[in-house]
PDB file of N, CA and C in Angstrom:
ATOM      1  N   UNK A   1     -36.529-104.961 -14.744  1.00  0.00           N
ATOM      2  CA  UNK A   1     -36.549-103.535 -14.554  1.00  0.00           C
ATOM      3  C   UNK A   1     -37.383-102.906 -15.663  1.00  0.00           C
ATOM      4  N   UNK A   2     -38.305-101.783 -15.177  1.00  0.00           N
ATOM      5  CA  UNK A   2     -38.820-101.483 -16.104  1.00  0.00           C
ATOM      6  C   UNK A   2     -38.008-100.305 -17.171  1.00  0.00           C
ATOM      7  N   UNK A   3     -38.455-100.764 -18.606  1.00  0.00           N
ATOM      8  CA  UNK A   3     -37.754 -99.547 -19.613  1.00  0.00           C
ATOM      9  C   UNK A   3     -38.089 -97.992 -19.066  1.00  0.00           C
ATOM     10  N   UNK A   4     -38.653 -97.588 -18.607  1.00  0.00           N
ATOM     11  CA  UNK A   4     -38.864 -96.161 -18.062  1.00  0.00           C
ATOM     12  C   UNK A   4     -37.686 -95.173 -17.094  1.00  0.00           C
ATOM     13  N   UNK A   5     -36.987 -96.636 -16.590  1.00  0.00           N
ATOM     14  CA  UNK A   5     -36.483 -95.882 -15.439  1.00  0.00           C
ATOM     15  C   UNK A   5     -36.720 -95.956 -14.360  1.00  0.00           C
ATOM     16  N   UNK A   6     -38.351 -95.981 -14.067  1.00  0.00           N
ATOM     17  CA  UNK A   6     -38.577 -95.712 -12.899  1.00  0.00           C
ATOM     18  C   UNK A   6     -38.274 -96.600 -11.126  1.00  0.00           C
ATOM     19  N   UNK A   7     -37.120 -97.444 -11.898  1.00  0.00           N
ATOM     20  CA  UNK A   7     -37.257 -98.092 -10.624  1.00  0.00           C
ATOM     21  C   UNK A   7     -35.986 -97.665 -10.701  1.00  0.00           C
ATOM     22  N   UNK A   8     -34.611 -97.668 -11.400  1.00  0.00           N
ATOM     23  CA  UNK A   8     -33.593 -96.798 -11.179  1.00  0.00           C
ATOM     24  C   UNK A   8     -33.502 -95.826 -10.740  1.00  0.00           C
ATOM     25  N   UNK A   9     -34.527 -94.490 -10.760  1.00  0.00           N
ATOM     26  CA  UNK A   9     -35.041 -92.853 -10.149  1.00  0.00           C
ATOM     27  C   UNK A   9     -35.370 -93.280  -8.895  1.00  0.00           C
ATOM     28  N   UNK A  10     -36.031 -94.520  -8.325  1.00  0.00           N
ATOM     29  CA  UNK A  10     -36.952 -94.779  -7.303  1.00  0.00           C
ATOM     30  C   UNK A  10     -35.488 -94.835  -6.254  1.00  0.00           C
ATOM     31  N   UNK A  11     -34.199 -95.697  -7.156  1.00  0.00           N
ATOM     32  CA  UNK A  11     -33.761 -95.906  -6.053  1.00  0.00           C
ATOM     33  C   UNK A  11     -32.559 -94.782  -5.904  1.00  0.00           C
ATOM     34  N   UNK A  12     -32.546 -93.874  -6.265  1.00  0.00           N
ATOM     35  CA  UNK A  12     -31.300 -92.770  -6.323  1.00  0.00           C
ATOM     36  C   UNK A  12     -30.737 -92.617  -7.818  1.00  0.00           C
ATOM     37  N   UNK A  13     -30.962 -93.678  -8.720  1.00  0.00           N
ATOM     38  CA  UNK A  13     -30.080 -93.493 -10.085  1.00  0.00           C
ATOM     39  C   UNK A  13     -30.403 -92.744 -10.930  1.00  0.00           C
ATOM     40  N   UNK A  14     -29.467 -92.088 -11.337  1.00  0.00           N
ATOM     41  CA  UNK A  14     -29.850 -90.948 -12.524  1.00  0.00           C
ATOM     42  C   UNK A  14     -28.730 -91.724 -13.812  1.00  0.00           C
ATOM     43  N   UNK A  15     -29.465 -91.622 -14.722  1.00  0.00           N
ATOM     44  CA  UNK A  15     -29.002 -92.140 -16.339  1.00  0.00           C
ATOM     45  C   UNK A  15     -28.550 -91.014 -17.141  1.00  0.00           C
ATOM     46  N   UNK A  16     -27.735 -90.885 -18.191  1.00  0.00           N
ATOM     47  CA  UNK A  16     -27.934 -90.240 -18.800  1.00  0.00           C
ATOM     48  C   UNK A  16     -27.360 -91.269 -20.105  1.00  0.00           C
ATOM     49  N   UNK A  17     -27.480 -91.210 -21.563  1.00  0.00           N
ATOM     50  CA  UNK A  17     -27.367 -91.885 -22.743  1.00  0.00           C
ATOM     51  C   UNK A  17     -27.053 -91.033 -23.939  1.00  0.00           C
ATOM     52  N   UNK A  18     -25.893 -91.302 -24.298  1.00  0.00           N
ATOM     53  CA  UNK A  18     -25.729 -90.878 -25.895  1.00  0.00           C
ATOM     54  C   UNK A  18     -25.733 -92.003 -26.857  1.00  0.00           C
ATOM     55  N   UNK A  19     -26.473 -92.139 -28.455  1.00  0.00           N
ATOM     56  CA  UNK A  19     -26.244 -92.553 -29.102  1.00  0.00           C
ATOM     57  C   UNK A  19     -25.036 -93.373 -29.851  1.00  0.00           C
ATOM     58  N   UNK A  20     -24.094 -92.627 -29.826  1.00  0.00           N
ATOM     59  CA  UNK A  20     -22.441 -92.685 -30.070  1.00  0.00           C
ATOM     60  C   UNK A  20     -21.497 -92.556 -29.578  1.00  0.00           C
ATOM     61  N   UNK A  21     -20.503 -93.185 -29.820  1.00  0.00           N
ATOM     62  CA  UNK A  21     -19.159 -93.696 -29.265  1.00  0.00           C
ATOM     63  C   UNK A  21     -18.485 -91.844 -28.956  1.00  0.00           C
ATOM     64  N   UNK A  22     -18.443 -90.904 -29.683  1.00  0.00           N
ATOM     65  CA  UNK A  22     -17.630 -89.691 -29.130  1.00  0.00           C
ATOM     66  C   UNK A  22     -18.632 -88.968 -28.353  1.00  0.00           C
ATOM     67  N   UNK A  23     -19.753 -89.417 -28.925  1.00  0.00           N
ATOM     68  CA  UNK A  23     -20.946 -88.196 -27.843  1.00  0.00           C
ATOM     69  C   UNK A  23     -20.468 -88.969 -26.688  1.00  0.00           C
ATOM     70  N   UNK A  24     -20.336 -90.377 -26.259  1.00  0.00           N
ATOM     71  CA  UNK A  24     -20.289 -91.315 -24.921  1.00  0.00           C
ATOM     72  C   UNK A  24     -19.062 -90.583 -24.008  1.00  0.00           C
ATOM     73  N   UNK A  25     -18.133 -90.418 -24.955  1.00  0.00           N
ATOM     74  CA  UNK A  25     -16.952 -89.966 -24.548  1.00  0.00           C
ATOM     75  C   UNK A  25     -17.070 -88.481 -23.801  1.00  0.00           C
ATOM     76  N   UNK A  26     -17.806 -87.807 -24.675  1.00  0.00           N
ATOM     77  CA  UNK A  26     -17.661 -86.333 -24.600  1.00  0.00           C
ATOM     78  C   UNK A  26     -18.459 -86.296 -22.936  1.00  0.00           C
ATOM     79  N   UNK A  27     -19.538 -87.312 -22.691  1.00  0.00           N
ATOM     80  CA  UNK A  27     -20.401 -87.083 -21.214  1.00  0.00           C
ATOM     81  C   UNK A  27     -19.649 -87.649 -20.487  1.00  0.00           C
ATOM     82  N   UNK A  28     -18.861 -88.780 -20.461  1.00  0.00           N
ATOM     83  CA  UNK A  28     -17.719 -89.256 -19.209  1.00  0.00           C
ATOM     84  C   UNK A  28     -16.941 -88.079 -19.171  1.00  0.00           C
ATOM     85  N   UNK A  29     -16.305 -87.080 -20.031  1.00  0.00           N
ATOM     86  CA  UNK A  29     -15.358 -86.221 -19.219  1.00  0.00           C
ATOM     87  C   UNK A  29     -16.404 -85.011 -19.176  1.00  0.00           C
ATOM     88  N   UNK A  30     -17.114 -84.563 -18.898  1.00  0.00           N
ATOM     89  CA  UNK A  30     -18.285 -83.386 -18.543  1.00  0.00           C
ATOM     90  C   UNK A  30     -18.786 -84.100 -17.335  1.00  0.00           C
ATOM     91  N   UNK A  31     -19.545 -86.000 -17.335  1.00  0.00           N
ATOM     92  CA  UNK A  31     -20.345 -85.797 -15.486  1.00  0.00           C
ATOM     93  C   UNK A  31     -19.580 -86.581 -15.022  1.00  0.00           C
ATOM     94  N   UNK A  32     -17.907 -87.264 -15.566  1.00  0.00           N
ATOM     95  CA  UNK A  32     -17.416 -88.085 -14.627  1.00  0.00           C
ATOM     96  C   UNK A  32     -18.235 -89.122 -13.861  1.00  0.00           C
ATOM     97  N   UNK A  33     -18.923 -89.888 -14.169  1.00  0.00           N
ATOM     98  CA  UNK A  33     -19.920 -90.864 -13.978  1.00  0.00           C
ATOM     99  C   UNK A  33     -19.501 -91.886 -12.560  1.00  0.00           C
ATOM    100  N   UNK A  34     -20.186 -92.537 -11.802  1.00  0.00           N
ATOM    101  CA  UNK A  34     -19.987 -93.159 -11.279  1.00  0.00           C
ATOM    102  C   UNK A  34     -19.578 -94.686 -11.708  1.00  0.00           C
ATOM    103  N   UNK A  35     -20.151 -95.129 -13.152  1.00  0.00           N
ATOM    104  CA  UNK A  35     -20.333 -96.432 -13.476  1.00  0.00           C
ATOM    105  C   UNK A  35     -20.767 -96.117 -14.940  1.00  0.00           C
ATOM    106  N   UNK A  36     -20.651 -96.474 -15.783  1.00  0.00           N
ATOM    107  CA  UNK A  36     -20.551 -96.400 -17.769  1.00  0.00           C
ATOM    108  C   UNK A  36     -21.159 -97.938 -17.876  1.00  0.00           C
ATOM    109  N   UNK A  37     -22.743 -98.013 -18.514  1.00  0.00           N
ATOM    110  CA  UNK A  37     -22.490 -99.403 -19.275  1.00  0.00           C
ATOM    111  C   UNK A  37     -22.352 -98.695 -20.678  1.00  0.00           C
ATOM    112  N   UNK A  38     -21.891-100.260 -21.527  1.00  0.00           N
ATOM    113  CA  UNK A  38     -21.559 -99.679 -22.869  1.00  0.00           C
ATOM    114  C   UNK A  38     -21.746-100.762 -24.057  1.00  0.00           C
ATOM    115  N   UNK A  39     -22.073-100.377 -25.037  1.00  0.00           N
ATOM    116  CA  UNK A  39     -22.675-101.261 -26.098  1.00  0.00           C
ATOM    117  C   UNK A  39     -21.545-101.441 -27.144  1.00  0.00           C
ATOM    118  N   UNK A  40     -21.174-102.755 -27.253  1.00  0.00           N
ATOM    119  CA  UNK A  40     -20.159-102.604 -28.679  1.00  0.00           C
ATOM    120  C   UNK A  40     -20.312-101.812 -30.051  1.00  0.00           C
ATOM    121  N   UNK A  41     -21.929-102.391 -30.324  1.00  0.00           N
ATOM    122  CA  UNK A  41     -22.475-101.922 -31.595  1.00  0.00           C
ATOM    123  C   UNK A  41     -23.060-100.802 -31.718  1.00  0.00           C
ATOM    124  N   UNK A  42     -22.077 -99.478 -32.317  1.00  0.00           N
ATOM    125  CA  UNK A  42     -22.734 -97.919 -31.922  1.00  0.00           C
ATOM    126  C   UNK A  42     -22.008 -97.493 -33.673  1.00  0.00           C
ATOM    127  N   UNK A  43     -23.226 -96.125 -33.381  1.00  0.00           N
ATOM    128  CA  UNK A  43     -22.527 -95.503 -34.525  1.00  0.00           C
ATOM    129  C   UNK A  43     -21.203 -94.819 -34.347  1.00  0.00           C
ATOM    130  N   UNK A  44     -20.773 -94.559 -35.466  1.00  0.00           N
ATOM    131  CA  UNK A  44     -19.186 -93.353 -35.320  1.00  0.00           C
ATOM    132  C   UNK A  44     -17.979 -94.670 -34.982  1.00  0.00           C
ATOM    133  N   UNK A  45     -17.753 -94.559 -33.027  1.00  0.00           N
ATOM    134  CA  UNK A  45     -16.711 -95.300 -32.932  1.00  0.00           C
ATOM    135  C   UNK A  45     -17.567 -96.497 -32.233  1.00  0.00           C
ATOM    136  N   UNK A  46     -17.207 -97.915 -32.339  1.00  0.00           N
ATOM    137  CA  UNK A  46     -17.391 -99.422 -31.732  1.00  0.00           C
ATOM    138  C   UNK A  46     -17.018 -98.890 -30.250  1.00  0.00           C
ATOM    139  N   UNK A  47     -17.922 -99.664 -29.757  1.00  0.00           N
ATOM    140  CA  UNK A  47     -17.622 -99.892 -27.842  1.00  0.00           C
ATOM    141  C   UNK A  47     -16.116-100.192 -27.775  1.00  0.00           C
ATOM    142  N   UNK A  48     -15.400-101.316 -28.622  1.00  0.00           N
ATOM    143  CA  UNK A  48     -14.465-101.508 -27.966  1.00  0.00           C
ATOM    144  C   UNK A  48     -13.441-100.232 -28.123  1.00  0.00           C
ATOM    145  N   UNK A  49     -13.319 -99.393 -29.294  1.00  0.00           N
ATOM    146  CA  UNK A  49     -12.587 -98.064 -29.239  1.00  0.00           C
ATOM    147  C   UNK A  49     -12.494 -97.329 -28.021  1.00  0.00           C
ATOM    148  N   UNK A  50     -14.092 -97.495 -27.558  1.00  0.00           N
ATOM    149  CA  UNK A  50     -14.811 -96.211 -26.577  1.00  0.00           C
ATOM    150  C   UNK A  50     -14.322 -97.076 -25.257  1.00  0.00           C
ATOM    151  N   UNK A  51     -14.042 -98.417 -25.030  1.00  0.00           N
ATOM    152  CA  UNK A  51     -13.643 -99.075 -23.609  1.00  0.00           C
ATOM    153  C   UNK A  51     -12.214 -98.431 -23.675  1.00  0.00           C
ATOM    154  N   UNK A  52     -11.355 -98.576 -25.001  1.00  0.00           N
ATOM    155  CA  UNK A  52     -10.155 -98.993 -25.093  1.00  0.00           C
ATOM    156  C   UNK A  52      -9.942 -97.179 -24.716  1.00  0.00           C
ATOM    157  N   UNK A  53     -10.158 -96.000 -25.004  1.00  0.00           N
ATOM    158  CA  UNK A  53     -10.178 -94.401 -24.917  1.00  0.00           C
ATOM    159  C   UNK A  53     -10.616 -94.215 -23.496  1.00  0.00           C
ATOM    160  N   UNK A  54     -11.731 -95.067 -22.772  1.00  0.00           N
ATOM    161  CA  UNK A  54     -11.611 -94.782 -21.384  1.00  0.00           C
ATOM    162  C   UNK A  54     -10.804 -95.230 -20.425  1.00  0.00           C
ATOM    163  N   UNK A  55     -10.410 -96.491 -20.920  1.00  0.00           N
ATOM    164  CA  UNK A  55      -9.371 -96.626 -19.992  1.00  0.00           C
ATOM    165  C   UNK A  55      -7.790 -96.382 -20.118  1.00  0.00           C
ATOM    166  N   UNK A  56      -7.874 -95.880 -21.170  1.00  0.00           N
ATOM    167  CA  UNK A  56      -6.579 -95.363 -21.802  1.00  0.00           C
ATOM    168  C   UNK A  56      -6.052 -93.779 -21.381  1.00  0.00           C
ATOM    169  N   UNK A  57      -7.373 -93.100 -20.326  1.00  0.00           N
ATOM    170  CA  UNK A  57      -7.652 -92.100 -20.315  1.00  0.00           C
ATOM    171  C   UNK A  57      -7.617 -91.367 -18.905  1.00  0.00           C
ATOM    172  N   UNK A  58      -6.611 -91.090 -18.103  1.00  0.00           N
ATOM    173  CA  UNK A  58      -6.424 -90.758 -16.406  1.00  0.00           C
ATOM    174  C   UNK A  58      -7.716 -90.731 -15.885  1.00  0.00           C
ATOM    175  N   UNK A  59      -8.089 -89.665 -16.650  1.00  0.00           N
ATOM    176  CA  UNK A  59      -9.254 -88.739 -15.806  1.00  0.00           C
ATOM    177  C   UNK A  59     -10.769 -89.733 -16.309  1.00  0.00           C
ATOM    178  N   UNK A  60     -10.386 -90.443 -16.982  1.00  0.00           N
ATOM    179  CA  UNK A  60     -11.969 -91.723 -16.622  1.00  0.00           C
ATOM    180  C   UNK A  60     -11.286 -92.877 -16.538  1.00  0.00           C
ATOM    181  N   UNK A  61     -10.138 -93.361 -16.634  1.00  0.00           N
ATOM    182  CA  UNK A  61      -9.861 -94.796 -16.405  1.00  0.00           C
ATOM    183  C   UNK A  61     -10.203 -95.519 -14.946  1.00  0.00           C
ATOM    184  N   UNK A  62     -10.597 -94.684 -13.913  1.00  0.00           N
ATOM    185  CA  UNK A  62     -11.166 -95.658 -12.507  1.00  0.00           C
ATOM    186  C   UNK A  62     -12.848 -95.304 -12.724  1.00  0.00           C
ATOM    187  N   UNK A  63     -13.431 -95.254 -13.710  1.00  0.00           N
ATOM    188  CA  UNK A  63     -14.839 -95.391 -13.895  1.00  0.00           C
ATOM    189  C   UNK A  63     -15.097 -97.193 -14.053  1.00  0.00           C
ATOM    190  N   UNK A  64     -15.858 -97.614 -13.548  1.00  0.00           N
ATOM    191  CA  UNK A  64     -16.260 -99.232 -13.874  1.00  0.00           C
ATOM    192  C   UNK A  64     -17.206 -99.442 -15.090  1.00  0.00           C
ATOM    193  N   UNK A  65     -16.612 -99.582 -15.959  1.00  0.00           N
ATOM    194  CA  UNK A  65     -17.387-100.155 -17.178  1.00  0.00           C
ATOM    195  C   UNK A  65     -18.101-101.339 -17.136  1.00  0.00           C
ATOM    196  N   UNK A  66     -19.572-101.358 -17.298  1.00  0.00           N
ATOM    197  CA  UNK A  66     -20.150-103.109 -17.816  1.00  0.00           C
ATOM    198  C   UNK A  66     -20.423-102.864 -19.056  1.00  0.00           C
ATOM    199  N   UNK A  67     -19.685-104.071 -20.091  1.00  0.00           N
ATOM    200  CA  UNK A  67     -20.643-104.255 -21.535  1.00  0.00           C
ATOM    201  C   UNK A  67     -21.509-104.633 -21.765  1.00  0.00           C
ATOM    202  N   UNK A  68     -22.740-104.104 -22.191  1.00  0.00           N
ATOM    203  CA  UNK A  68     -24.005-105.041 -22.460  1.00  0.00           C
ATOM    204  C   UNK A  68     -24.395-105.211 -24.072  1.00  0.00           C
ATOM    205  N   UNK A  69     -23.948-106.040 -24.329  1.00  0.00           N
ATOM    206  CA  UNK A  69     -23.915-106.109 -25.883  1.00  0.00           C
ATOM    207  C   UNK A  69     -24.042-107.808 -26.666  1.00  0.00           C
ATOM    208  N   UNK A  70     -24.558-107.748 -27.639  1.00  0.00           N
ATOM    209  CA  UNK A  70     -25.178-108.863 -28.247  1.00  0.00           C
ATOM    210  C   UNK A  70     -24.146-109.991 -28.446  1.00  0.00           C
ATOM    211  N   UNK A  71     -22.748-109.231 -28.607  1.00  0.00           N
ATOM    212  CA  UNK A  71     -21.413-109.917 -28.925  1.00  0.00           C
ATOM    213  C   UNK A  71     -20.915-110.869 -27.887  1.00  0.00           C
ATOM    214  N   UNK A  72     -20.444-112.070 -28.197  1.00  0.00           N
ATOM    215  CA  UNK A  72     -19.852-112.216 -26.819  1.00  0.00           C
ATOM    216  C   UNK A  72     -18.840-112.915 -27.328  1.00  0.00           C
ATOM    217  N   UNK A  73     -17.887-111.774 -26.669  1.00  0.00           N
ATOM    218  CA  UNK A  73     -16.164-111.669 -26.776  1.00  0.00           C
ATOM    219  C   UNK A  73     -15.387-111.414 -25.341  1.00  0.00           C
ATOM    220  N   UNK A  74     -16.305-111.803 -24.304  1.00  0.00           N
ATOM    221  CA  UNK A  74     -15.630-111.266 -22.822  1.00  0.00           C
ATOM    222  C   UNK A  74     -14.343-111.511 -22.611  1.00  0.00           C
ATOM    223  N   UNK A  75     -13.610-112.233 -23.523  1.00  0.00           N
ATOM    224  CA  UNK A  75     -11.849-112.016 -23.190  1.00  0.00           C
ATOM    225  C   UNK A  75     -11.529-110.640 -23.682  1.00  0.00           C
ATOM    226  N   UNK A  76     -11.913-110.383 -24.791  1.00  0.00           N
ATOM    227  CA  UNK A  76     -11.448-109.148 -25.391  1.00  0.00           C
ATOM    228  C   UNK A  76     -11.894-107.890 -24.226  1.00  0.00           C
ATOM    229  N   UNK A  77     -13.246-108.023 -23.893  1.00  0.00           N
ATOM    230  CA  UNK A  77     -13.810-107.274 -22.893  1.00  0.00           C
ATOM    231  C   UNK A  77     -13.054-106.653 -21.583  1.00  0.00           C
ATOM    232  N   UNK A  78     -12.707-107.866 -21.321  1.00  0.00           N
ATOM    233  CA  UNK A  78     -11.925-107.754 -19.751  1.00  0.00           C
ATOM    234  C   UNK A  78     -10.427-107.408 -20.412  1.00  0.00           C
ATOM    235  N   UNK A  79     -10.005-108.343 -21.100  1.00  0.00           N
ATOM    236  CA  UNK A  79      -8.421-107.393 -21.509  1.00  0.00           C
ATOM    237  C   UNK A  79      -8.341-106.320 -21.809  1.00  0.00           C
ATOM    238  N   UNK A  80      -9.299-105.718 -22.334  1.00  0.00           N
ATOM    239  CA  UNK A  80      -9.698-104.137 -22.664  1.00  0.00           C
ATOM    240  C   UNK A  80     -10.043-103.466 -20.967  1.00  0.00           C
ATOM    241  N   UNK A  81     -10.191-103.778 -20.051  1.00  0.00           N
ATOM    242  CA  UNK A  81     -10.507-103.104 -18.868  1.00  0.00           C
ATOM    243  C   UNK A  81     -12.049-103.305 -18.675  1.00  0.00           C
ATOM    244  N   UNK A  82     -12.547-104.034 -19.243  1.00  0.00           N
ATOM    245  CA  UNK A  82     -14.606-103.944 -18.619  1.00  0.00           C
ATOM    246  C   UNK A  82     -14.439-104.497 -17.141  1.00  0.00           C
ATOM    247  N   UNK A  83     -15.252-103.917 -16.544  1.00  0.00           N
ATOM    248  CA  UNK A  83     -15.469-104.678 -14.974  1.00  0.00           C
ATOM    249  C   UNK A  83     -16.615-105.825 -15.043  1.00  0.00           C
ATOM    250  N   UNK A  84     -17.443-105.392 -15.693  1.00  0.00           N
ATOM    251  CA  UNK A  84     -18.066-106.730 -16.451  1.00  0.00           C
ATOM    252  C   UNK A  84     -18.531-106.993 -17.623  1.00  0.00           C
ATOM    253  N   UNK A  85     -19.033-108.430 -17.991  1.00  0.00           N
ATOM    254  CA  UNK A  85     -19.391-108.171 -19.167  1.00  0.00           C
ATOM    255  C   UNK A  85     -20.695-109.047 -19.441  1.00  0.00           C
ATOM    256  N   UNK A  86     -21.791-108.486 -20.191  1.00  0.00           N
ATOM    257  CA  UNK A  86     -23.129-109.227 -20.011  1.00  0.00           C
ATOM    258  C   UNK A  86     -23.600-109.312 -21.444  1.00  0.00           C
ATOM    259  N   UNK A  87     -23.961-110.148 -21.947  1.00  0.00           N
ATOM    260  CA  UNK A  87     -24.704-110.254 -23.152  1.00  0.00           C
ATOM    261  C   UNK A  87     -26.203-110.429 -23.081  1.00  0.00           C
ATOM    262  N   UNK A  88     -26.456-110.026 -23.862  1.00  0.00           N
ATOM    263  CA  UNK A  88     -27.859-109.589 -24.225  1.00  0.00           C
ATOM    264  C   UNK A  88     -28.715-111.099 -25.348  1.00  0.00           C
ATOM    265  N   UNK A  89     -29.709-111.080 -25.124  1.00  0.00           N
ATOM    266  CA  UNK A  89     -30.810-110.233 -24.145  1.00  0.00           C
ATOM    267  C   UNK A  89     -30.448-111.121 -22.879  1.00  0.00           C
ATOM    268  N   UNK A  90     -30.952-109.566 -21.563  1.00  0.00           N
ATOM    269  CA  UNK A  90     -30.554-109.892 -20.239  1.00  0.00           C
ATOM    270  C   UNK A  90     -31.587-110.307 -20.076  1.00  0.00           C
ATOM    271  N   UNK A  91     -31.596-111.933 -19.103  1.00  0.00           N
ATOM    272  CA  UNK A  91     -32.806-112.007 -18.416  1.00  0.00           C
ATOM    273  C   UNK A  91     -33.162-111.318 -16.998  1.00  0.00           C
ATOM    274  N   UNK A  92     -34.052-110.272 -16.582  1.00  0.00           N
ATOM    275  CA  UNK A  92     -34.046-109.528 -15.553  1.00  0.00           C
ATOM    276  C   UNK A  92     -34.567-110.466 -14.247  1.00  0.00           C
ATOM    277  N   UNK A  93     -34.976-111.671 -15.053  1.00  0.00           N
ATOM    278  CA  UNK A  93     -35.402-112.294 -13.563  1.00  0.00           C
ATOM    279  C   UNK A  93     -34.646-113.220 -12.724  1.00  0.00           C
ATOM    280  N   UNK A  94     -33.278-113.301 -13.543  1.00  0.00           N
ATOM    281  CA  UNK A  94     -32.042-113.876 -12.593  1.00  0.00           C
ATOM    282  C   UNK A  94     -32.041-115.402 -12.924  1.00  0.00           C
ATOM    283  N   UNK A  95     -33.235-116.063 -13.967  1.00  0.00           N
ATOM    284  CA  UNK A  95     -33.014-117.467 -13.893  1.00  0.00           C
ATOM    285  C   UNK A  95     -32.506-117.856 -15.235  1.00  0.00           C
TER     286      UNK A  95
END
């Protein structure tokens, strides 16, 4: 996929991205998202705070979280509520 976007826009997806773990927070309860990926390694609060606050949280806990992050801890991931979990770097070409 290209870094631009443009094949996500091409196909209906709209992105939006904050830097940090409370800015992340503050846009799940303002656009109620369809789907959250999320990075462990952020400033302020760690992904896993920001998994553990969304799903801890009525009004975003049926959002589907994927982690995409360098770490790989996918027990912690999924016991925390991720719907998936992917480590990085992704290969985009599936092999």
């Amino acid at each position: 996929m290209r870094g631009d976007g443009a094949v996500s826009r091409a196909r209906g997806i709209r992105g939006s991205h904050r830097n940090g773990g409370r800015e992340g927070l503050e846009l799940a309860h303002e656009l109620h998202p369809a789907a959250i990926t999320l990075d462990i390694n952020m400033p302020d609060l760690d992904g896993w705070t920001v998994l553990a606050a969304l799903k801890g949280d009525p009004q975003l806990a049926d959002i589907p979280v994927v982690l995409v992050t360098i770490e790989d801890n996918r027990s912690r991931g999924y016991s925390l509520g991720a719907t998936e979990y992917m480590t990085k770097p992704i290969d985009a070409s599936g092999s």
